[in-house]
Structures are given as structure tokens and as C-alpha cells.
PDB file of N, CA and C in Angstrom:
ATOM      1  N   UNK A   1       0.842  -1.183   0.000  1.00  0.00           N
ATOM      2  CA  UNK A   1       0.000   0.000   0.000  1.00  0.00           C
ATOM      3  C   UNK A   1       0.888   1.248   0.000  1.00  0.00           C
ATOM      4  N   UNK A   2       0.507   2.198  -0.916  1.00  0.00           N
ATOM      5  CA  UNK A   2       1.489   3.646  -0.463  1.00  0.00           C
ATOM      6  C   UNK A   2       0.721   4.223  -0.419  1.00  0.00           C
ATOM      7  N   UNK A   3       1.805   5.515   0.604  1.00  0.00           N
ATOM      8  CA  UNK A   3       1.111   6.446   1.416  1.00  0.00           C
ATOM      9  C   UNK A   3       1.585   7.350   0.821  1.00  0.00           C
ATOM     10  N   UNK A   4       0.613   8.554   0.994  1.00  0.00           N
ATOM     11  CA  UNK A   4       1.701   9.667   0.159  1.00  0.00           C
ATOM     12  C   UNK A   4       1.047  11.064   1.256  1.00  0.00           C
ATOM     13  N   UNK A   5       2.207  11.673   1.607  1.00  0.00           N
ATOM     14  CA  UNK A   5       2.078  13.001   2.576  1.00  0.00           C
ATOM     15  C   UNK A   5       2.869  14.108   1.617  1.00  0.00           C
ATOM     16  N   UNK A   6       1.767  15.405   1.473  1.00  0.00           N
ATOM     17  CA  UNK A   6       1.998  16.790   0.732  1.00  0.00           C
ATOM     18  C   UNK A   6       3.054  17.461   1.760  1.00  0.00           C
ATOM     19  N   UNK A   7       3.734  17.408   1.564  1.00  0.00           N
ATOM     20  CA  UNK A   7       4.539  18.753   2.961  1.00  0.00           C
ATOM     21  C   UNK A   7       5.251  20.319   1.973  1.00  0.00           C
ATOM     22  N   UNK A   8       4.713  21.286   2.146  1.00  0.00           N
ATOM     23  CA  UNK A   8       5.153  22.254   2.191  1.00  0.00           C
ATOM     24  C   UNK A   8       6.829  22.791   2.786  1.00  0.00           C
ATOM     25  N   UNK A   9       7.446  22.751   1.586  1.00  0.00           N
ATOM     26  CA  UNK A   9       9.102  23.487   2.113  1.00  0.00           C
ATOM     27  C   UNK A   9       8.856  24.872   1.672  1.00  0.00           C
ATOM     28  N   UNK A  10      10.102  25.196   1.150  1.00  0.00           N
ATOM     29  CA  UNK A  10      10.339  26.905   0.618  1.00  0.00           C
ATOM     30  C   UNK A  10      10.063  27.268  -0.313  1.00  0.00           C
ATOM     31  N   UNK A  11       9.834  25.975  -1.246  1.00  0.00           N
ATOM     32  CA  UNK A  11       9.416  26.885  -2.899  1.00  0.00           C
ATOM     33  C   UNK A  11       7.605  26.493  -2.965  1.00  0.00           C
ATOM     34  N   UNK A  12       7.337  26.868  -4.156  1.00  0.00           N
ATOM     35  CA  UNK A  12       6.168  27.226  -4.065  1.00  0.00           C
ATOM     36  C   UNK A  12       5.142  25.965  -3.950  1.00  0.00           C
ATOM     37  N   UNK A  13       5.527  25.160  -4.676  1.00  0.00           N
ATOM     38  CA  UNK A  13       4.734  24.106  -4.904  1.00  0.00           C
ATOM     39  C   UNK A  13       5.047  22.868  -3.544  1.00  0.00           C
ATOM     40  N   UNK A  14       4.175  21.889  -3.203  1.00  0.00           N
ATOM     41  CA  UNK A  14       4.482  21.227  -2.090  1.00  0.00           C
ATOM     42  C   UNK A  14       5.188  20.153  -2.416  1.00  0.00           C
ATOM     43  N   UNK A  15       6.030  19.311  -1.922  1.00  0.00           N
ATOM     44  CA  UNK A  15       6.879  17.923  -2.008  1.00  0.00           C
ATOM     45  C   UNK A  15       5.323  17.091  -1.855  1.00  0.00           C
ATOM     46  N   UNK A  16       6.076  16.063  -2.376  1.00  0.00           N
ATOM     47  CA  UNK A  16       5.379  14.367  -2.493  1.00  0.00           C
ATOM     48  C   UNK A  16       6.466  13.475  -2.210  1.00  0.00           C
ATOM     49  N   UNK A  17       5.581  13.113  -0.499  1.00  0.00           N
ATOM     50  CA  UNK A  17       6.441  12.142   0.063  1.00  0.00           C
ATOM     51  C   UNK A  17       6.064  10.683  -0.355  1.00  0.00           C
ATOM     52  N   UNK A  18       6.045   9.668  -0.646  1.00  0.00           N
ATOM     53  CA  UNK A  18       5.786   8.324  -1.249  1.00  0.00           C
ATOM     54  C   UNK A  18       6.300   7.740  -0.140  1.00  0.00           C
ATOM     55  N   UNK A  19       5.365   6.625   0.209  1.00  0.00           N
ATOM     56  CA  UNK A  19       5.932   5.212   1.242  1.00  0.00           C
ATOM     57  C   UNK A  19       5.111   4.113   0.865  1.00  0.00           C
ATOM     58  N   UNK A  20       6.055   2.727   0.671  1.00  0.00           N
ATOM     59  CA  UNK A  20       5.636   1.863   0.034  1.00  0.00           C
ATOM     60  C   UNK A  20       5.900   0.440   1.491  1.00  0.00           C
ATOM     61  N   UNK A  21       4.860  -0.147   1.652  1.00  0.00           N
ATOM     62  CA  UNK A  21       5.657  -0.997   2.397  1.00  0.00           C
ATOM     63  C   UNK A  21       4.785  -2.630   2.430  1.00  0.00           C
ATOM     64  N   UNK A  22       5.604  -3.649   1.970  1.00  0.00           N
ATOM     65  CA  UNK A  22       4.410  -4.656   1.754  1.00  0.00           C
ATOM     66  C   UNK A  22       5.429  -5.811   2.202  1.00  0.00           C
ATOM     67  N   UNK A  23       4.984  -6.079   2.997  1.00  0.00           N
ATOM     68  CA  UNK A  23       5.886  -7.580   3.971  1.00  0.00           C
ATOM     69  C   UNK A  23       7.186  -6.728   4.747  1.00  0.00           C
ATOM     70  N   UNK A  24       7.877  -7.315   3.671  1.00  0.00           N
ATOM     71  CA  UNK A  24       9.486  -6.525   4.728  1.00  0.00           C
ATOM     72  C   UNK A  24      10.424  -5.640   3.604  1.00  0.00           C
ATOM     73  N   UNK A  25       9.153  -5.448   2.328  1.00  0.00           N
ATOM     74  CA  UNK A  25      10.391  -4.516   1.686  1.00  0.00           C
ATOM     75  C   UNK A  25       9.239  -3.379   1.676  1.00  0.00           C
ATOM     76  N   UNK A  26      10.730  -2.074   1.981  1.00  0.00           N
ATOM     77  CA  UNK A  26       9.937  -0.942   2.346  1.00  0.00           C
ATOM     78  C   UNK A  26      11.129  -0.043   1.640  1.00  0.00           C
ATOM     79  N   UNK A  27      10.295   1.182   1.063  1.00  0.00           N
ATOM     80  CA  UNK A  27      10.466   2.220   0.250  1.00  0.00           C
ATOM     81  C   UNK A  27       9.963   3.592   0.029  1.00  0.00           C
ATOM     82  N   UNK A  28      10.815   4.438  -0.172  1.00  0.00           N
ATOM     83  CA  UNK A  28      10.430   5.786   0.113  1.00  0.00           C
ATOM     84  C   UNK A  28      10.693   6.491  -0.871  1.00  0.00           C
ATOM     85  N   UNK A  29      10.142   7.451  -0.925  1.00  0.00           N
ATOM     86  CA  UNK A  29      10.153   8.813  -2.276  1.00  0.00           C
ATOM     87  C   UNK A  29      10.250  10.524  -2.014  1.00  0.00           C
ATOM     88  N   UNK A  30      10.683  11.152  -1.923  1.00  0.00           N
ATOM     89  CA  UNK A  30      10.372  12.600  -1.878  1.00  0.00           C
ATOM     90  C   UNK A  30      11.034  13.042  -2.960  1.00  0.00           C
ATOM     91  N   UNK A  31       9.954  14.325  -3.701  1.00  0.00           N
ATOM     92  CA  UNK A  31      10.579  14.993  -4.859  1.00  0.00           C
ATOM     93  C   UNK A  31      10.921  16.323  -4.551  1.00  0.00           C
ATOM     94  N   UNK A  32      11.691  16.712  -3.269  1.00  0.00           N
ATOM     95  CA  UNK A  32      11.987  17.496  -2.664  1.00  0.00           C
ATOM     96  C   UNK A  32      13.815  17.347  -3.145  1.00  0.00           C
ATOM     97  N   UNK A  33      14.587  18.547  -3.489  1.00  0.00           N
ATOM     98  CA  UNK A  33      15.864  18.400  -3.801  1.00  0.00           C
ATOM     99  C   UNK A  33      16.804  17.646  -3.299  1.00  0.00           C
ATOM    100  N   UNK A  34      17.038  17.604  -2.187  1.00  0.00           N
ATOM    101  CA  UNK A  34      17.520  16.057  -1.721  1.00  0.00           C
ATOM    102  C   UNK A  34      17.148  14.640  -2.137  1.00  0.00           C
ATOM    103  N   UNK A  35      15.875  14.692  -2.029  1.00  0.00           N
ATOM    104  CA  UNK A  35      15.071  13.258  -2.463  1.00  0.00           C
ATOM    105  C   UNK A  35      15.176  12.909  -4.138  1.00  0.00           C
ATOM    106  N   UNK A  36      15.540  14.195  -4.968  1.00  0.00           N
ATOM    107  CA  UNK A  36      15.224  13.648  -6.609  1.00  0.00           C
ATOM    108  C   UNK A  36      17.170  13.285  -6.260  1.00  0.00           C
ATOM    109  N   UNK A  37      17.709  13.387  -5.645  1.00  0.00           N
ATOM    110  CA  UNK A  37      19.237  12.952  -5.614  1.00  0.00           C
ATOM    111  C   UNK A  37      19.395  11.315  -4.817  1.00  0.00           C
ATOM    112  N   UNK A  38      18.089  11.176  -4.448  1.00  0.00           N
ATOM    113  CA  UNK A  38      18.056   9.748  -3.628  1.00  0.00           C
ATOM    114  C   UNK A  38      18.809   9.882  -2.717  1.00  0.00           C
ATOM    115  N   UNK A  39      18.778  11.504  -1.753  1.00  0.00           N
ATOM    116  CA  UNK A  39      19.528  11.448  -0.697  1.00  0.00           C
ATOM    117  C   UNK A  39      18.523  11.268   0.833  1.00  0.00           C
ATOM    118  N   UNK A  40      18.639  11.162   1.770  1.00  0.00           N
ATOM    119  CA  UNK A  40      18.141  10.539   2.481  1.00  0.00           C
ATOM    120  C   UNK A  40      17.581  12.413   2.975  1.00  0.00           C
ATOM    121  N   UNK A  41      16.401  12.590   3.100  1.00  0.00           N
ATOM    122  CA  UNK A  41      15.807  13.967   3.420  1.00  0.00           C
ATOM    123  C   UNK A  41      14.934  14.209   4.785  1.00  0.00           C
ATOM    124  N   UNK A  42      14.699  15.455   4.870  1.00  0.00           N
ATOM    125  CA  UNK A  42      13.945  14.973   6.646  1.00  0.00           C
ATOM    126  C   UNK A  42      12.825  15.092   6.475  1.00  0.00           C
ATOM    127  N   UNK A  43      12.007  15.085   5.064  1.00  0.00           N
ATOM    128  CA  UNK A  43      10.662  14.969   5.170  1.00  0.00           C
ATOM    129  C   UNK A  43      10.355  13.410   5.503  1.00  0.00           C
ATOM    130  N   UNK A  44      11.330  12.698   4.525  1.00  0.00           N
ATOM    131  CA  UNK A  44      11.269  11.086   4.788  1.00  0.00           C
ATOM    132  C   UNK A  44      11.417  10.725   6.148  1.00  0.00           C
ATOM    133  N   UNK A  45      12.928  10.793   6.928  1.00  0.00           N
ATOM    134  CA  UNK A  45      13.155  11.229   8.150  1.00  0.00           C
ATOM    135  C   UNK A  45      12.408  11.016   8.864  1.00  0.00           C
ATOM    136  N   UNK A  46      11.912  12.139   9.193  1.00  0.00           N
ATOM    137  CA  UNK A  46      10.899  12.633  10.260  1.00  0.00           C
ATOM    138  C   UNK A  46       9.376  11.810  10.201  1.00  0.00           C
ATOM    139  N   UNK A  47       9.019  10.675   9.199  1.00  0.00           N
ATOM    140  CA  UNK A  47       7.846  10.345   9.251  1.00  0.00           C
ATOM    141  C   UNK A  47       8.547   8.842   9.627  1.00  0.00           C
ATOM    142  N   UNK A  48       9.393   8.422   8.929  1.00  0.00           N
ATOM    143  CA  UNK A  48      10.486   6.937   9.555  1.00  0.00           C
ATOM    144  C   UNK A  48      10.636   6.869  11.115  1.00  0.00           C
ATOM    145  N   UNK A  49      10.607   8.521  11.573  1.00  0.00           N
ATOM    146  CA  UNK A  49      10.923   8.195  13.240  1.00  0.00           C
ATOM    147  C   UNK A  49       9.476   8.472  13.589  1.00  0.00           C
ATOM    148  N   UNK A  50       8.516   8.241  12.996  1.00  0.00           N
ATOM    149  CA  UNK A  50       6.964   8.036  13.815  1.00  0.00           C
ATOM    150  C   UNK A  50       6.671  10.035  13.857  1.00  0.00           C
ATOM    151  N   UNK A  51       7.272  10.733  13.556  1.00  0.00           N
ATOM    152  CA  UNK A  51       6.921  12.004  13.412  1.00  0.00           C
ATOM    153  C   UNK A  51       5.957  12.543  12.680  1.00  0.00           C
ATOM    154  N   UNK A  52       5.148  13.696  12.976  1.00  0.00           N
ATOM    155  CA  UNK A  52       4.706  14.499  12.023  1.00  0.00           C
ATOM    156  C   UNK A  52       5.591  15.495  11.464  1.00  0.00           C
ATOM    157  N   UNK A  53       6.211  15.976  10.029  1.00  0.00           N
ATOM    158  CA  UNK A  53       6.697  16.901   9.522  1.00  0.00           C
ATOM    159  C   UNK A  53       6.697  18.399   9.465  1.00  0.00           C
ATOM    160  N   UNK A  54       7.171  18.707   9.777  1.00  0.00           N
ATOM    161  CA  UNK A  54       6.835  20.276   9.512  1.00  0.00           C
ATOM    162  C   UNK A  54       6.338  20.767   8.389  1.00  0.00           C
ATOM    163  N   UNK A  55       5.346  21.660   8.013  1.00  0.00           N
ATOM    164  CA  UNK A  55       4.997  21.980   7.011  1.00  0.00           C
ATOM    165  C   UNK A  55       3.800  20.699   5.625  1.00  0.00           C
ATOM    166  N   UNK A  56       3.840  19.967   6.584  1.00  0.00           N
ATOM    167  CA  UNK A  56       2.556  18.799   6.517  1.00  0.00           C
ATOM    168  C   UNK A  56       1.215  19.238   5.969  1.00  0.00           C
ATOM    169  N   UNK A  57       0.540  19.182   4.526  1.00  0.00           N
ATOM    170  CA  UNK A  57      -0.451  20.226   4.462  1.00  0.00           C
ATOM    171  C   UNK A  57      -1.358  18.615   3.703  1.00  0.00           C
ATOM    172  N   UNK A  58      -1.091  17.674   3.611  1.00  0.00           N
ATOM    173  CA  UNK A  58      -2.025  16.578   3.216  1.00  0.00           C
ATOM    174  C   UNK A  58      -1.581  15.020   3.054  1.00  0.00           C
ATOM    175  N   UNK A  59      -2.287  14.207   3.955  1.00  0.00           N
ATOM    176  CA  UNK A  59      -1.916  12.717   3.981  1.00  0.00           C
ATOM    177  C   UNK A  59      -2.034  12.595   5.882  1.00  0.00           C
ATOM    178  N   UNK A  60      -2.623  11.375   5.517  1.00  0.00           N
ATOM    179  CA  UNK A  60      -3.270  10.727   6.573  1.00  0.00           C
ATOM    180  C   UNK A  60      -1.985  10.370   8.117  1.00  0.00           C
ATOM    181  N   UNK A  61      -2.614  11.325   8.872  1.00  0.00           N
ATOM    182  CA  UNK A  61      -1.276  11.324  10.171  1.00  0.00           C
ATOM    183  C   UNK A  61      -1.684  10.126  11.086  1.00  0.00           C
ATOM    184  N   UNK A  62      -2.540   9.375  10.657  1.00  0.00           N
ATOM    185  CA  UNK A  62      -3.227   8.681  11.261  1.00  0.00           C
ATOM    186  C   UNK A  62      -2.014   7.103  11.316  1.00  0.00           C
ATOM    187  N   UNK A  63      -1.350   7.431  10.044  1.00  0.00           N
ATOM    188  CA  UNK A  63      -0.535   6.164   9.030  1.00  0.00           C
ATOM    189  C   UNK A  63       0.567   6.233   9.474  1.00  0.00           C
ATOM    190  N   UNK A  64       1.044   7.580  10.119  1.00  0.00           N
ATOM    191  CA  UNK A  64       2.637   7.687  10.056  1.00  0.00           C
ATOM    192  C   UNK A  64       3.420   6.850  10.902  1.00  0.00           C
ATOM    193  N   UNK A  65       2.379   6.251  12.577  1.00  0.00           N
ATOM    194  CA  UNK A  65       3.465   5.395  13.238  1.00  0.00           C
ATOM    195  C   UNK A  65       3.075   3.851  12.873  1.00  0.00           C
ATOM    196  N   UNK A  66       1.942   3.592  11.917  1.00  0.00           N
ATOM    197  CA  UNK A  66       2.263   2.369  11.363  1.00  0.00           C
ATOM    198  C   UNK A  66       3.451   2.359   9.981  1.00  0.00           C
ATOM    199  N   UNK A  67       3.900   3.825   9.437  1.00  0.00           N
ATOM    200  CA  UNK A  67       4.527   3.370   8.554  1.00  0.00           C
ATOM    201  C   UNK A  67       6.075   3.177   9.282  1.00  0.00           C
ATOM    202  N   UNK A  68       6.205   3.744  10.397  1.00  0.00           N
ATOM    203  CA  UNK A  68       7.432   3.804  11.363  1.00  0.00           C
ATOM    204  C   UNK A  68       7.563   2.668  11.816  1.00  0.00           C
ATOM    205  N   UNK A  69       6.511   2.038  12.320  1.00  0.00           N
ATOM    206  CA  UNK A  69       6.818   0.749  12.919  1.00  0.00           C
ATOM    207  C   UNK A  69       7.445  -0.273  11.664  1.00  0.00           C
ATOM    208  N   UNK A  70       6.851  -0.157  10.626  1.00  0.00           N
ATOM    209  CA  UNK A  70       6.789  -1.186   9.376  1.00  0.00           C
ATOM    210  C   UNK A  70       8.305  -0.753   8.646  1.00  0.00           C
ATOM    211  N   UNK A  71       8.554  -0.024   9.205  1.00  0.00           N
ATOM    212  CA  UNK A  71      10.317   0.362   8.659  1.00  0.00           C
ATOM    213  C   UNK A  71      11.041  -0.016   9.758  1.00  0.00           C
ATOM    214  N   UNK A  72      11.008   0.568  10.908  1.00  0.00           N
ATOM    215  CA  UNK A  72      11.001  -0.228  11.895  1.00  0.00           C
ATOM    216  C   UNK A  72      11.783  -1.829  11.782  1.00  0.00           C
ATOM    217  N   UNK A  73      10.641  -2.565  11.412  1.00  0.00           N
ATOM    218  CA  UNK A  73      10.921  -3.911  11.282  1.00  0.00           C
ATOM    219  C   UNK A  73      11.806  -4.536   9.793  1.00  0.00           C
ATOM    220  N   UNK A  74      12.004  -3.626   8.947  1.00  0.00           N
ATOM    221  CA  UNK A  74      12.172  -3.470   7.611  1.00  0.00           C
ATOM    222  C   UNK A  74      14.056  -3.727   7.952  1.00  0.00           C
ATOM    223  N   UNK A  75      14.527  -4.540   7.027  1.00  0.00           N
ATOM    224  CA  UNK A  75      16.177  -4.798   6.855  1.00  0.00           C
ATOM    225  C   UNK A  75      16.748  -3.063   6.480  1.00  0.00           C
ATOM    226  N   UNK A  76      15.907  -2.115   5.990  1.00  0.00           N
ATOM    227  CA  UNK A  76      16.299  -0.779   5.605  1.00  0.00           C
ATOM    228  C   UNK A  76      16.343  -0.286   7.324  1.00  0.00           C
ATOM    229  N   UNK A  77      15.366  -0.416   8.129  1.00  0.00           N
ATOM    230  CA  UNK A  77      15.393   0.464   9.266  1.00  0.00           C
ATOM    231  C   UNK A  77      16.421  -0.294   9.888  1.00  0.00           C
ATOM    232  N   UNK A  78      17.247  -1.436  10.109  1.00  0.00           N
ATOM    233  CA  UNK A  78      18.287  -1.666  10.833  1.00  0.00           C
ATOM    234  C   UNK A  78      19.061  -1.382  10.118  1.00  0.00           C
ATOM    235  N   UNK A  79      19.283  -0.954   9.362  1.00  0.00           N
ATOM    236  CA  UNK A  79      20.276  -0.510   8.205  1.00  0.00           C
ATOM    237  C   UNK A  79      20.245   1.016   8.764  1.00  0.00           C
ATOM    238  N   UNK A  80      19.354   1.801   9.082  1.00  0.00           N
ATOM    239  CA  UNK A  80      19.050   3.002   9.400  1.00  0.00           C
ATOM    240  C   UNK A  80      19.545   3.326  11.135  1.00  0.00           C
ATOM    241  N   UNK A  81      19.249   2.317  11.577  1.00  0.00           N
ATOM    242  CA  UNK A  81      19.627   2.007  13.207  1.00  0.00           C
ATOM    243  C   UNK A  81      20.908   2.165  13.152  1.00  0.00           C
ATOM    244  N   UNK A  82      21.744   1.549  12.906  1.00  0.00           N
ATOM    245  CA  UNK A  82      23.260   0.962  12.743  1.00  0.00           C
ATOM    246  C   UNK A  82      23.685   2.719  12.178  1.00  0.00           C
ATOM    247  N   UNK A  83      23.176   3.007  11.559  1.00  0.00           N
ATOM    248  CA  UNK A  83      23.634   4.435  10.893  1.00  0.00           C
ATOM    249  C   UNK A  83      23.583   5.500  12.046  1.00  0.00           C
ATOM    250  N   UNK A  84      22.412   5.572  12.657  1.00  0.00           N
ATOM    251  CA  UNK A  84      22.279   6.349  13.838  1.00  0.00           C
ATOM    252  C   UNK A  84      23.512   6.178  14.735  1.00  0.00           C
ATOM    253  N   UNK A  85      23.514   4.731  15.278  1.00  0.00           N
ATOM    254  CA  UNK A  85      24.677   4.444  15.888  1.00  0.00           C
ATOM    255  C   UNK A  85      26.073   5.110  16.297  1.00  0.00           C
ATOM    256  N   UNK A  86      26.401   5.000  14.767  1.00  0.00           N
ATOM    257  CA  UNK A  86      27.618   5.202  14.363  1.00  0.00           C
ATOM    258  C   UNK A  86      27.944   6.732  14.351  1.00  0.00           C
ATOM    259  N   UNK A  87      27.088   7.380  13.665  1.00  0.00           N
ATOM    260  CA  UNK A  87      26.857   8.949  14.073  1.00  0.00           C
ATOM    261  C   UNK A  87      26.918   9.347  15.617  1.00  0.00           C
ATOM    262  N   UNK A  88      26.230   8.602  16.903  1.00  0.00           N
ATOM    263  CA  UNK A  88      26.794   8.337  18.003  1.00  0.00           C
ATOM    264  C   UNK A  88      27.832   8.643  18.322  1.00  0.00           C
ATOM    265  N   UNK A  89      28.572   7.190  17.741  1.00  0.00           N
ATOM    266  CA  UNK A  89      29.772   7.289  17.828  1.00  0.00           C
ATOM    267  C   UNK A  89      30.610   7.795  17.431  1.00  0.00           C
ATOM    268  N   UNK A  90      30.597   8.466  16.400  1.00  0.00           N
ATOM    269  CA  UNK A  90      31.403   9.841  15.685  1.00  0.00           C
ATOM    270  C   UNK A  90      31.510  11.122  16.466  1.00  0.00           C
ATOM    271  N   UNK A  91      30.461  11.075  16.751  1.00  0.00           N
ATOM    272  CA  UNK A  91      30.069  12.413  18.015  1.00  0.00           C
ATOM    273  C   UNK A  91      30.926  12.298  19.360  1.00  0.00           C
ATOM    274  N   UNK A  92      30.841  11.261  19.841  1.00  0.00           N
ATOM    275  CA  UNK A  92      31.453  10.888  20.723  1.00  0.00           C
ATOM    276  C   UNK A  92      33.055  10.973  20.791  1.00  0.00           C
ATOM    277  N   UNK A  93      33.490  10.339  19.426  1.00  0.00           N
ATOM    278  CA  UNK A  93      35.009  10.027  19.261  1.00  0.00           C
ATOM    279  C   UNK A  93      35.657  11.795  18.782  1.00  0.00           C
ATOM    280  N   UNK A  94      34.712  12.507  18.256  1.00  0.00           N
ATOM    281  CA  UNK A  94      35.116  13.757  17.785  1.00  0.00           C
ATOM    282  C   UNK A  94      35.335  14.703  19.148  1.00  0.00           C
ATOM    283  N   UNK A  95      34.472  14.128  19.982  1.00  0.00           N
ATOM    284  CA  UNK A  95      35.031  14.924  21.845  1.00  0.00           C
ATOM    285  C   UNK A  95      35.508  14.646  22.219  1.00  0.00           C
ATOM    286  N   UNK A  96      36.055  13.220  22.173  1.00  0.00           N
ATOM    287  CA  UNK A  96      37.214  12.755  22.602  1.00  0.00           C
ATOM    288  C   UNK A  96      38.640  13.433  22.236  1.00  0.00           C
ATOM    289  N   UNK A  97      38.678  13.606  20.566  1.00  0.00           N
ATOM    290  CA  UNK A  97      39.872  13.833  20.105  1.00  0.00           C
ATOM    291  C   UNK A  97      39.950  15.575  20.484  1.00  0.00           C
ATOM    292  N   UNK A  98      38.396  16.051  20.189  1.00  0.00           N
ATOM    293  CA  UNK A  98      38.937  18.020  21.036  1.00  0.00           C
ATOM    294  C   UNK A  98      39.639  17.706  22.004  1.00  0.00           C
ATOM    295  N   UNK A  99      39.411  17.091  23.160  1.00  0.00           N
ATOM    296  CA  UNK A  99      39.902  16.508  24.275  1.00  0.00           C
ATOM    297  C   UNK A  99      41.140  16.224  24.373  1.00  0.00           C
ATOM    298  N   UNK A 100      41.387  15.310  23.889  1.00  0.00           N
ATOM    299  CA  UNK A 100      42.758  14.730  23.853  1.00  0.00           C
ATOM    300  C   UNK A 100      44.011  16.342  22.817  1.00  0.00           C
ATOM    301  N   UNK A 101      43.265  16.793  22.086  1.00  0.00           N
ATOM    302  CA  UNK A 101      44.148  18.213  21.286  1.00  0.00           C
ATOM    303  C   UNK A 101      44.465  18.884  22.238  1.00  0.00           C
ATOM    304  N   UNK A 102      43.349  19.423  23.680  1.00  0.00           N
ATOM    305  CA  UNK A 102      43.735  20.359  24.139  1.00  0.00           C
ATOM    306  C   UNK A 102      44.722  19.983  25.327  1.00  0.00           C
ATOM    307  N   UNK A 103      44.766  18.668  25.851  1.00  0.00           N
ATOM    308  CA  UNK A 103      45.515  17.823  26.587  1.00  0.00           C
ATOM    309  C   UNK A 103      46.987  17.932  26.211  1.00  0.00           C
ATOM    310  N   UNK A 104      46.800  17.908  24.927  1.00  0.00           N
ATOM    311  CA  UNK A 104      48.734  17.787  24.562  1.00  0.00           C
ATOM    312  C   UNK A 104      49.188  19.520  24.312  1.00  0.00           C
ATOM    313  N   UNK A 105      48.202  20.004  23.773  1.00  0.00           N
ATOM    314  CA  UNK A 105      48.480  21.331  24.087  1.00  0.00           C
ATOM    315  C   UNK A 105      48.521  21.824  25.171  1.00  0.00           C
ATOM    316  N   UNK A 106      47.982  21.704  26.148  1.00  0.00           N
ATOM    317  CA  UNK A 106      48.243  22.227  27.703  1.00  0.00           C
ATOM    318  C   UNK A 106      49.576  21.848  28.484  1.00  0.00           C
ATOM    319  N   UNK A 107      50.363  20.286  27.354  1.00  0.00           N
ATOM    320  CA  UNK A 107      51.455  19.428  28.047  1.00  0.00           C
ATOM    321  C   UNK A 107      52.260  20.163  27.501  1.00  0.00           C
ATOM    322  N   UNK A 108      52.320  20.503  26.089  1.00  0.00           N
ATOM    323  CA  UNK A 108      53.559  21.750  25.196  1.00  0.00           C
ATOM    324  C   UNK A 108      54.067  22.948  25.769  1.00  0.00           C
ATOM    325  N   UNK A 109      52.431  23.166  26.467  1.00  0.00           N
ATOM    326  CA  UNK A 109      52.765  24.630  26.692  1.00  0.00           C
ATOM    327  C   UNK A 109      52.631  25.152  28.166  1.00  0.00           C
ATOM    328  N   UNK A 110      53.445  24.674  28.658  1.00  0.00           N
ATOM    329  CA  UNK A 110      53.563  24.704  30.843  1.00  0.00           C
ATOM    330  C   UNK A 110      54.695  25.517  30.418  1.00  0.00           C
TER     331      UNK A 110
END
């Protein structure tokens, strides 16, 4: 079954979000500039994490945390999990290393 949510960005006309999901393969669409690049966008985003979108002007909000759950369970949403993760951990390792810069700089310079 697909779902399709209108969301309003900056230009004039509204995006068309597309969600497709039937057993365990699940698929998404936005013709929003990120999305015609098949880049991962936060209109998609934001409805994957059970959200309503900003700028949301048509499609059933009623659908959005069954389409979350159904990605959710989808080999794409642990694929999506694991991504979160790691961003985590990037975050993490990137305070570490400010950390550790200003450490050897404070040891240089006594």
C-alpha cells in the first residue's frame, strides 16, 4: 500500500512524500531536492521516526506510526539504526579527540 504526505518546504509548490511498504520490503520517495538525488531527506526522516513533519499540508497522520513501525521492522530500518549508531559514535570520538588536542596542548605549553 502507499502512502503519500503533501509537505510544504520553501518553494512554491508542495513535495510528495511516497511510502511503500508490503511484507518486509519498504520504500520511500520525496521529490523534494535532496530526495530527486536519492539522498536521504527529513521529510522522509521525520515520518520513519513516527513524526509528524513540519509543514505537513495533506496525507493521513493517522498512518505515520504504522509506517514507522513497518520500517522499523524493515532490513532498511536496521540498516538506518546501525547508521544512527555510528553517528553516536562519531560524536562521541570527535570529543574525545577536542579533548585529547587540548591535553597535549596544555602538556607543550607549561
Amino acid at each position: 500500500m502507499i502512502q503519500t504526505f503533501k509537505i510544504q518546504g520553501s518553494g512554491t509548490d508542495p513535495y510528495s512524500t511516497n511510502f511503500l511498504h508490503i511484507d518486509t520490503t519498504f520504500s520511500a520517495q520525496c521529490n523534494c531536492p535532496a530526495g530527486v538525488k536519492q539522498q536521504l531527506c527529513k521529510h522522509i526522516i521525520s515520518i520513519l521516526e513516527g513524526e509528524i513533519p513540519k509543514g505537513l499540508i495533506d496525507g493521513d497522520t493517522n498512518q505515520i506510526s504504522s509506517i514507522a513501525k513497518a520500517f522499523q521492522a524493515s532490513e532498511t530500518g536496521a540498516a538506518y539504526n546501525a547508521y544512527l549508531q555510528l553517528n553516536t559514535e562519531i560524536a562521541s570520538l570527535k570529543k574525545e579527540l577536542a579533548n585529547r588536542k587540548k591535553q597535549i596542548a596544555r602538556m607543550l605549553y607549561k
